[in-house]
C-alpha atoms as a PDB file:
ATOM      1  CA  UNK A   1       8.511  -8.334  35.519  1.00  0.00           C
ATOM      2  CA  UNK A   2      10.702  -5.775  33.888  1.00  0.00           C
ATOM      3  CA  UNK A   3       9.696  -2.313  33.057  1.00  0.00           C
ATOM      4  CA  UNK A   4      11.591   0.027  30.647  1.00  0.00           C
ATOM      5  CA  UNK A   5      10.065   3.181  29.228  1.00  0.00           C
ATOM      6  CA  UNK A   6      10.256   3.559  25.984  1.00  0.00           C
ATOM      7  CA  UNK A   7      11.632   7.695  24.254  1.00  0.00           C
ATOM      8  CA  UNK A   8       8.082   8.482  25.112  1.00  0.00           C
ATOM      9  CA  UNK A   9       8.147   8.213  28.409  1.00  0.00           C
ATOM     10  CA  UNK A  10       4.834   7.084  29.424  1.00  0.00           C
ATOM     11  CA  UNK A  11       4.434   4.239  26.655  1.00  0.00           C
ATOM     12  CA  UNK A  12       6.287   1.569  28.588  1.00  0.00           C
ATOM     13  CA  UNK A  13       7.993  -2.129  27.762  1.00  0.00           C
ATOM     14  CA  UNK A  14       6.648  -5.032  29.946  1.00  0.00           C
ATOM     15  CA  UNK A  15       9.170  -8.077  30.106  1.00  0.00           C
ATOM     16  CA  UNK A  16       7.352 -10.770  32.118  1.00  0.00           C
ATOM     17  CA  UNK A  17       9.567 -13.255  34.050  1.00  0.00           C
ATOM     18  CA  UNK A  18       9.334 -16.006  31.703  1.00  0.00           C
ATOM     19  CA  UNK A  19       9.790 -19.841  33.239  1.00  0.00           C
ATOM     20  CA  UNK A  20      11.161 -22.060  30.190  1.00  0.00           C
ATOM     21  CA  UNK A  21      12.712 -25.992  29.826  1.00  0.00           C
ATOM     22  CA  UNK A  22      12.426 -29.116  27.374  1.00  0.00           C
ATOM     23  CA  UNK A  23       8.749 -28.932  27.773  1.00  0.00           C
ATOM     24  CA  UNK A  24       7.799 -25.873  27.198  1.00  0.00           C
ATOM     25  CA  UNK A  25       7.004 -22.402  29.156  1.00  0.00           C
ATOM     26  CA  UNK A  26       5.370 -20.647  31.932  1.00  0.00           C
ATOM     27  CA  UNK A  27       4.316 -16.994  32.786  1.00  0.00           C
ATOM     28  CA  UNK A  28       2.011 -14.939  34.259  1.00  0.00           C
ATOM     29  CA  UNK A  29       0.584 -12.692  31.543  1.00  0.00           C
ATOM     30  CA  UNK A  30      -0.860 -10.399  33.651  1.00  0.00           C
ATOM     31  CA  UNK A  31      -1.115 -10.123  37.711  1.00  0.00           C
ATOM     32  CA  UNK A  32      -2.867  -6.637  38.289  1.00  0.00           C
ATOM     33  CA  UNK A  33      -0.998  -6.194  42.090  1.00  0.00           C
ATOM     34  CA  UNK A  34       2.611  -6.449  39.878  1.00  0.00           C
ATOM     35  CA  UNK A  35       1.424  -4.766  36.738  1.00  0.00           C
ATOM     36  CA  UNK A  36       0.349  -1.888  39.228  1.00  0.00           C
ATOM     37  CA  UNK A  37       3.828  -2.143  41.484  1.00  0.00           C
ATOM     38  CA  UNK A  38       6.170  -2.352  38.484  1.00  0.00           C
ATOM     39  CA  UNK A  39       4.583   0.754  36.941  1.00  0.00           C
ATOM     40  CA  UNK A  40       3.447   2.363  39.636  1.00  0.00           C
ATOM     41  CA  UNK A  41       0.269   2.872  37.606  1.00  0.00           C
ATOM     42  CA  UNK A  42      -3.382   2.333  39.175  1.00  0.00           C
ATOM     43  CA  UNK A  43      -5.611   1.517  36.310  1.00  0.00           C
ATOM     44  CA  UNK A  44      -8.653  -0.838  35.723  1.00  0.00           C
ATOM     45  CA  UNK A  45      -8.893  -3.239  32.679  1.00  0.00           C
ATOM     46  CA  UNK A  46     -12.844  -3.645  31.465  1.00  0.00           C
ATOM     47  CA  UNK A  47     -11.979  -5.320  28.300  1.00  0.00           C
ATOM     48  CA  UNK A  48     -10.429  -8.057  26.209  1.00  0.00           C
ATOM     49  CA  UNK A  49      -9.579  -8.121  22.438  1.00  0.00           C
ATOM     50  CA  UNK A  50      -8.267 -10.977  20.791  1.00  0.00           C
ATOM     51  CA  UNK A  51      -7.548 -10.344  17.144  1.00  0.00           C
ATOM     52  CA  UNK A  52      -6.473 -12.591  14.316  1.00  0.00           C
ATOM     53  CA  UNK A  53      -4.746 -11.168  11.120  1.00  0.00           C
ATOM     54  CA  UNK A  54      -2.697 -12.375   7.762  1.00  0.00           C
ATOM     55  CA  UNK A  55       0.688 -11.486   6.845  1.00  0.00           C
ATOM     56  CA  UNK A  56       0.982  -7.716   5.615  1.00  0.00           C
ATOM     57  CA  UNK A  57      -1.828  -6.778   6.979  1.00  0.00           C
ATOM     58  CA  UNK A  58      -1.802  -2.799   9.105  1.00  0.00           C
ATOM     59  CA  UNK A  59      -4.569  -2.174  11.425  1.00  0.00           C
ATOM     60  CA  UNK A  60      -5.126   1.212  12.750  1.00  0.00           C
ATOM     61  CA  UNK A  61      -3.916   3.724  13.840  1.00  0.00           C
ATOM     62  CA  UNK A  62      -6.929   3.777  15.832  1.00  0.00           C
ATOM     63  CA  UNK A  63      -8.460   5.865  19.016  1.00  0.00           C
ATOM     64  CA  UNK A  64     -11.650   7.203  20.892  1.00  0.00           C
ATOM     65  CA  UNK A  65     -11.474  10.915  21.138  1.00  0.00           C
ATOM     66  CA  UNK A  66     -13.882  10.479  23.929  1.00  0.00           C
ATOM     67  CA  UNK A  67     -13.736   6.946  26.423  1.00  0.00           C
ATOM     68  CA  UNK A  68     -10.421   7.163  26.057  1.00  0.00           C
ATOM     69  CA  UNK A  69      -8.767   3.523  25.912  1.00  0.00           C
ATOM     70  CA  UNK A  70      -5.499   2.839  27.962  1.00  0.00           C
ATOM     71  CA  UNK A  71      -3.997  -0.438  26.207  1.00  0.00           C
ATOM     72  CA  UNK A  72      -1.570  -3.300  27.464  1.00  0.00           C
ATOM     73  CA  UNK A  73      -1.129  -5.042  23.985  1.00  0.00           C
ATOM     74  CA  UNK A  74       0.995  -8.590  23.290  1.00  0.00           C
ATOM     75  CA  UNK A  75       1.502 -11.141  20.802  1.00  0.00           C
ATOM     76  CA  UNK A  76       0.745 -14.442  21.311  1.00  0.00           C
ATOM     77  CA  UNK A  77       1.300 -16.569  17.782  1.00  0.00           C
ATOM     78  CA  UNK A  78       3.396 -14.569  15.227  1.00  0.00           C
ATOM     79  CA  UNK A  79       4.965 -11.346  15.104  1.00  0.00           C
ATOM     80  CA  UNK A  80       3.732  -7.538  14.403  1.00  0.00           C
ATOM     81  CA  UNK A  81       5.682  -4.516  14.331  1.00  0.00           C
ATOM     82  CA  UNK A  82       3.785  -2.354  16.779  1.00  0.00           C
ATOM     83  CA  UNK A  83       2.769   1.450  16.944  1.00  0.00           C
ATOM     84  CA  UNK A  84       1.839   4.344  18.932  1.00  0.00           C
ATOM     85  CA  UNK A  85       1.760   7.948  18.589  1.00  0.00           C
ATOM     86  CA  UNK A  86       1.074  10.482  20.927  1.00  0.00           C
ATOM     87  CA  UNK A  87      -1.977  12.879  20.677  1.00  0.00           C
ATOM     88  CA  UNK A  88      -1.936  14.654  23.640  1.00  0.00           C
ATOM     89  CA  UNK A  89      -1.403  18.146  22.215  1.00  0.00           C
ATOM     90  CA  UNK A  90       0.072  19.283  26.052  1.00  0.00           C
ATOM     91  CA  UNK A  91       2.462  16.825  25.572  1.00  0.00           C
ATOM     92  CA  UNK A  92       6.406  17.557  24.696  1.00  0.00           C
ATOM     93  CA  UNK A  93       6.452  14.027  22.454  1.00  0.00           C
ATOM     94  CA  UNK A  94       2.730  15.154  20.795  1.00  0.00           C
ATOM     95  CA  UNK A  95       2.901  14.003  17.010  1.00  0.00           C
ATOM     96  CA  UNK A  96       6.225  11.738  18.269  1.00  0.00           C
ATOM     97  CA  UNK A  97       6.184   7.780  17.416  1.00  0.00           C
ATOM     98  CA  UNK A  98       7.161   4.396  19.424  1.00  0.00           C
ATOM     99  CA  UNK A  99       7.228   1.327  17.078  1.00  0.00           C
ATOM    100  CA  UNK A 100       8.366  -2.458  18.489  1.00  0.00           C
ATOM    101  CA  UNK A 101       8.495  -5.573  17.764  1.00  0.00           C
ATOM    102  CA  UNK A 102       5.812  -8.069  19.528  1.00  0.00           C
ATOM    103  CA  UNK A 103       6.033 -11.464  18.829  1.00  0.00           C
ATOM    104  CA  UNK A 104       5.453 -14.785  20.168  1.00  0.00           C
ATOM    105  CA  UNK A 105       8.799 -15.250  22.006  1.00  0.00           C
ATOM    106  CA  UNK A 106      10.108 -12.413  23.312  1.00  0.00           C
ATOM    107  CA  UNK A 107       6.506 -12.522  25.402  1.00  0.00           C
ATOM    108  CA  UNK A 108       7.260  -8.640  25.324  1.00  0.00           C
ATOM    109  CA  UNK A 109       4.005  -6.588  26.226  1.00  0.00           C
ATOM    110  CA  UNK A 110       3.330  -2.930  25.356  1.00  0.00           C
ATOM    111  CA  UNK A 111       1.458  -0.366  28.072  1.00  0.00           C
ATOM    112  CA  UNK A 112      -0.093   2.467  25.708  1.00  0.00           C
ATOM    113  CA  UNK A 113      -1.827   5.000  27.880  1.00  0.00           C
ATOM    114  CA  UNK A 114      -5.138   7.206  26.866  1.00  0.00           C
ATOM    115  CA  UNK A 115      -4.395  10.041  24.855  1.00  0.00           C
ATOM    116  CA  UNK A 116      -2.808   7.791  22.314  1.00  0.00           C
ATOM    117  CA  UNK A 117      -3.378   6.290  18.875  1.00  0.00           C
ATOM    118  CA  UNK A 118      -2.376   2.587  17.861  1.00  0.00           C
ATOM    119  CA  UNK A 119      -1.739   0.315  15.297  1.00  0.00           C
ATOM    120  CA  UNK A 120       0.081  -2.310  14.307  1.00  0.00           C
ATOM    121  CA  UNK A 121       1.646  -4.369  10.584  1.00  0.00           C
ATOM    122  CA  UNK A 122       2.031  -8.519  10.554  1.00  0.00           C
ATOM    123  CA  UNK A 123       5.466  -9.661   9.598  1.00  0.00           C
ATOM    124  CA  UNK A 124       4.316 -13.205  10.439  1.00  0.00           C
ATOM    125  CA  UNK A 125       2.279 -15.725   8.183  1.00  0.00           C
ATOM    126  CA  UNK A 126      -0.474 -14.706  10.676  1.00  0.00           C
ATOM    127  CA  UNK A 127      -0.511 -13.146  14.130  1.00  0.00           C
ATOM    128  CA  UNK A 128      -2.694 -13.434  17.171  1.00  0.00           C
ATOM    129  CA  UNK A 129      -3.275  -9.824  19.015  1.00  0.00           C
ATOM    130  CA  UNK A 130      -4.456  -9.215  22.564  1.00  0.00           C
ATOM    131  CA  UNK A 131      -5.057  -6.859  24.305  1.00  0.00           C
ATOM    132  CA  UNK A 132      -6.432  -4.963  27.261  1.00  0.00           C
ATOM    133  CA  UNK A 133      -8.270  -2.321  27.416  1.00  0.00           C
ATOM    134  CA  UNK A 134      -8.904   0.839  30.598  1.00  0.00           C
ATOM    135  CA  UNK A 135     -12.520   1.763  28.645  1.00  0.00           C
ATOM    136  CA  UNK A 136     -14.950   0.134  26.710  1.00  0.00           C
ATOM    137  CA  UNK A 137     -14.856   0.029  22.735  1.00  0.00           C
ATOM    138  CA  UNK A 138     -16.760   2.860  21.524  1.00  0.00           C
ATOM    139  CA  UNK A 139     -17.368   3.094  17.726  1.00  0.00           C
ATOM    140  CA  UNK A 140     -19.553   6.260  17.775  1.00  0.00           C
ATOM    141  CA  UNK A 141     -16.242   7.794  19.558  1.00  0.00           C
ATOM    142  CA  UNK A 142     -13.459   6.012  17.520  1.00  0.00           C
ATOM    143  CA  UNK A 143     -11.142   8.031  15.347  1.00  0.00           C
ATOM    144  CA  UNK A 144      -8.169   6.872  12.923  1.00  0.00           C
ATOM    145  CA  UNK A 145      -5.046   8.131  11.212  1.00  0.00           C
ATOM    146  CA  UNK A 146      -3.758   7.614   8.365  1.00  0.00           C
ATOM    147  CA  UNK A 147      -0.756   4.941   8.616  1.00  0.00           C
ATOM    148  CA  UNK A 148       1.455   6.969   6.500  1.00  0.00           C
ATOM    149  CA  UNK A 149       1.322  10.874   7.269  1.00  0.00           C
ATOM    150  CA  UNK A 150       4.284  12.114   6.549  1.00  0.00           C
ATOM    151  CA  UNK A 151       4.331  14.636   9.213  1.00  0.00           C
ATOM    152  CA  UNK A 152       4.519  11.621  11.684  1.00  0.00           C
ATOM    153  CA  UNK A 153       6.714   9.511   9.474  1.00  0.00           C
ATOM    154  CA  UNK A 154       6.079   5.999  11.173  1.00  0.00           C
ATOM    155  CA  UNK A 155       9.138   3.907   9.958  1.00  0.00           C
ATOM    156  CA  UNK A 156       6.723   0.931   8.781  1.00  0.00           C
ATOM    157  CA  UNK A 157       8.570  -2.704   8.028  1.00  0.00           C
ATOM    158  CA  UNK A 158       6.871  -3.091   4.808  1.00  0.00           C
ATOM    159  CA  UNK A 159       8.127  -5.939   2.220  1.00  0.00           C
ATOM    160  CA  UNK A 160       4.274  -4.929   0.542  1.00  0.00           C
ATOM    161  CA  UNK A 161       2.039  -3.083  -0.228  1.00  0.00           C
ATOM    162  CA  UNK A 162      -0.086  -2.763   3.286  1.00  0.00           C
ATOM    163  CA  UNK A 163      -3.777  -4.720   3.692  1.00  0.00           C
ATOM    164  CA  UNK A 164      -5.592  -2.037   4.971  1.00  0.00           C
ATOM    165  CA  UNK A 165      -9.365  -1.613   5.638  1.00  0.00           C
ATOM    166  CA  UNK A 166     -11.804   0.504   3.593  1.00  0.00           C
ATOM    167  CA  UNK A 167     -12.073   2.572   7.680  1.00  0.00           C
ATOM    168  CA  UNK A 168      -8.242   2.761   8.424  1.00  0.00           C
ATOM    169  CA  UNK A 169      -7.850   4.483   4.368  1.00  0.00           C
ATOM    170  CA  UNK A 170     -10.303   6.939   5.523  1.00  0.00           C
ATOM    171  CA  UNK A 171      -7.862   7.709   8.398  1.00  0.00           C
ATOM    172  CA  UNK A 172      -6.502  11.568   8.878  1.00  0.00           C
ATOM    173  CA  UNK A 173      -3.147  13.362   8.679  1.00  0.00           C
ATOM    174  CA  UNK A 174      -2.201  14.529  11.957  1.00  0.00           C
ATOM    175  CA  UNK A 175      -2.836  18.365  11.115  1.00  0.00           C
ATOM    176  CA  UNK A 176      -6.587  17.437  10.969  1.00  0.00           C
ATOM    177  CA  UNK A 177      -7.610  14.841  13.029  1.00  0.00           C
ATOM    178  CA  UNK A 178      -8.982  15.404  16.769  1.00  0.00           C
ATOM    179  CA  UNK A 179      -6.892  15.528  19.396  1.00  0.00           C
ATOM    180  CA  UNK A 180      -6.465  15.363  23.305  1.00  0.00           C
ATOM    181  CA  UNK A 181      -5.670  18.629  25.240  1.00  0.00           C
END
């Protein structure tokens, strides 16, 4: 597997060795003894997410203040444009932005650490979402921002108008939400 960080530093780009011919493909999506060698990160996954969504819809950007989630997110039918900003207000990239491409062949898998919020937009007809997760899911705990603050000025792929749930329209502007130390 390849690692590359991403310009925040800690949010990192995982290239699996992918094993292709006439009939199709092969690799390992995850293998906890390389994920942890490659990164040289030690962390324990307690859950898997598998979500399912229609073109132009955004999900997020999403968090738990407190249970914290690390993420390794991928694509595995369609194609998102994928986000994450960092909270962490000790942080010289706090406020700061990564956004991606995940889709269904470049097998490309995101590492998001705690401390910062996600979300991601379909491009694709539909797209198929997993993910990873260092905590457990936590509603009582989970916070959002708003997809568009200005202050953080995502860079959003839209051809629409965004689907967005009645939660994620409730999200905050930077300047008010909770954040990490």
């Amino acid at each position: 597997m390849k690692v590359t960080p991403t310009s925040i530093p800690s949010v990192l780009i995982i290239e699996p060795k992918v094993f292709g011919d006439t009939r199709g493909f092969f690799f390992e999506s995850f293998n906890q003894r390389d994920f942890n060698q490659a990164t040289g990160l030690d962390v324990n996954f307690v859950q898997d997410n598998h979500s399912r969504s229609s073109k132009g819809v955004l999900r997020g950007l999403h968090y738990q203040i407190q249970q914290p989630q690390g993420k390794l997110v991928r694509v595995v039918r369609g194609s998102i444009f994928d986000v994450t900003v960092d909270l962490r207000k000790s942080s010289p990239t706090f406020g700061q932005w990564v956004g991606m491409e995940l889709n269904e062949d470049n097998h490309c898998q995101l590492w998001i650490p705690p401390g910062f919020a996600h979300g991601f937009y379909v491009l694709s007809d539909s797209a198929d979402f997993l993910y990873k997760t260092t905590d457990y899911y936590a509603p009582e705990f989970e916070c959002s921002l708003i997809w568009n603050d200005p202050t953080i000025g995502i860079e959003w792929p839209l051809n629409t108008q965004p689907i967005i749930s009645a939660k994620d329209v409730q999200g905050k502007k930077l300047a008010d939400a909770e954040v990490f130390a």
